[in-house]
Protein backbone atom coordinates (compact mmCIF):
# COMPACT_ATOMS: atom_id res chain seq x y z
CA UNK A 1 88.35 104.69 102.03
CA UNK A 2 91.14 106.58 104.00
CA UNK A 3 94.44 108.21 103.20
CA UNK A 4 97.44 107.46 105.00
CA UNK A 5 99.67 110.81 105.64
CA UNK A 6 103.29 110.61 106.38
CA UNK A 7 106.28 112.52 107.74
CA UNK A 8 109.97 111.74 108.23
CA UNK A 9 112.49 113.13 110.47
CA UNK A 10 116.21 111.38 110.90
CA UNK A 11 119.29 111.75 112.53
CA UNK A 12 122.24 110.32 111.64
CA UNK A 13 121.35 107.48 114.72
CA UNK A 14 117.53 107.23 114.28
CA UNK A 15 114.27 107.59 111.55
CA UNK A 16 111.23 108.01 112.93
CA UNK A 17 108.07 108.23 110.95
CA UNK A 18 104.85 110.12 111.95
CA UNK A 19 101.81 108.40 110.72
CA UNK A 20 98.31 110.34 110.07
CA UNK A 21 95.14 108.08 108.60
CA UNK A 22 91.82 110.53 108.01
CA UNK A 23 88.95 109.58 105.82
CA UNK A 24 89.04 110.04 102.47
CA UNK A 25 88.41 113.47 100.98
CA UNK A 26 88.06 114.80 104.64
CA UNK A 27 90.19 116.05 107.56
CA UNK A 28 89.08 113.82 109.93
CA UNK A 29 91.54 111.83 111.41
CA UNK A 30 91.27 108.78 112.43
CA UNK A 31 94.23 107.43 113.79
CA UNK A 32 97.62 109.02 114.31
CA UNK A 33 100.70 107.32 115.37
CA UNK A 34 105.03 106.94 114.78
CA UNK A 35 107.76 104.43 114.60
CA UNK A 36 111.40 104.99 115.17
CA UNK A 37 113.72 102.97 113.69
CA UNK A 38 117.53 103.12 115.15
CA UNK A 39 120.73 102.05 113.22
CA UNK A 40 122.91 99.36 115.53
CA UNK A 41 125.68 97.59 115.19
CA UNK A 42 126.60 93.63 115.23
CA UNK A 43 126.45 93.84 118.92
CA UNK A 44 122.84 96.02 119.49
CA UNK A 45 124.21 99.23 120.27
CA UNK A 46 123.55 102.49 118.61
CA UNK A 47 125.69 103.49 115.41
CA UNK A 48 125.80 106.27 113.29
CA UNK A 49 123.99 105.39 109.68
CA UNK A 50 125.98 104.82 106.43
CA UNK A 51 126.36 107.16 104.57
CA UNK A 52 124.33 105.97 101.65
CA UNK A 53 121.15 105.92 104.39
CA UNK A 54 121.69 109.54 105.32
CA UNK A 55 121.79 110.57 101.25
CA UNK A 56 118.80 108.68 100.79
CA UNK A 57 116.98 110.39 103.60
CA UNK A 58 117.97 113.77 102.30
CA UNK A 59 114.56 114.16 100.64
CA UNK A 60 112.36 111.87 102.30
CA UNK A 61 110.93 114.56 105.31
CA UNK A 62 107.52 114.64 103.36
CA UNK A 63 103.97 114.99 104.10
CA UNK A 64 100.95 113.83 102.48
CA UNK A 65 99.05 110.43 100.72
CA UNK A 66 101.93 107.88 100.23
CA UNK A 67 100.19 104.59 98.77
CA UNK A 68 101.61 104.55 94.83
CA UNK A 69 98.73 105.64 92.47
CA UNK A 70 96.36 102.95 91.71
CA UNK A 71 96.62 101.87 95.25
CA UNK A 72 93.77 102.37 97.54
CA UNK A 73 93.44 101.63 101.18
C-alpha cells in the first residue's frame, strides 16, 4: 500500500501539482513528481483563467493523502 501526497500552486496562467507517493504508514518516498497545467485560448496561446477557476483554486494549495476514504492505492 502507498499514499499519494499532493500540493497545488496556481497563477492566474498556470496549476501545477506536486506529487509525493511514500509507503504506507512510513516516510519513505517512493516517487516524487509534478504536472503543470496552463489555461490557452482557441488559438494555443496562454490566457489568463476564468474567474470561476481562480475561486475554485482559492483553497486547493493542500498537502497530504488525497484518494477519497474507502479508496486505497
Amino acid at each position: 500500500m502507498f499514499e499519494i501526497h499532493l500540493r497545488v500552486s496556481h497563477t492566474r496562467v498556470k496549476v501545477r501539482f506536486d506529487y509525493k507517493v511514500v509507503r504506507a504508514g512510513t516516510s519513505e518516498v517512493l516517487i516524487l513528481g509534478h504536472t503543470v497545467h496552463a489555461c490557452v485560448n482557441k488559438d494555443g496561446r496562454p490566457t489568463r483563467a476564468p474567474d470561476w477557476l481562480v475561486a475554485a483554486m482559492k483553497g486547493a494549495a493542500t498537502s497530504g493523502s488525497t484518494l477519497p476514504e474507502g479508496y486505497h492505492a
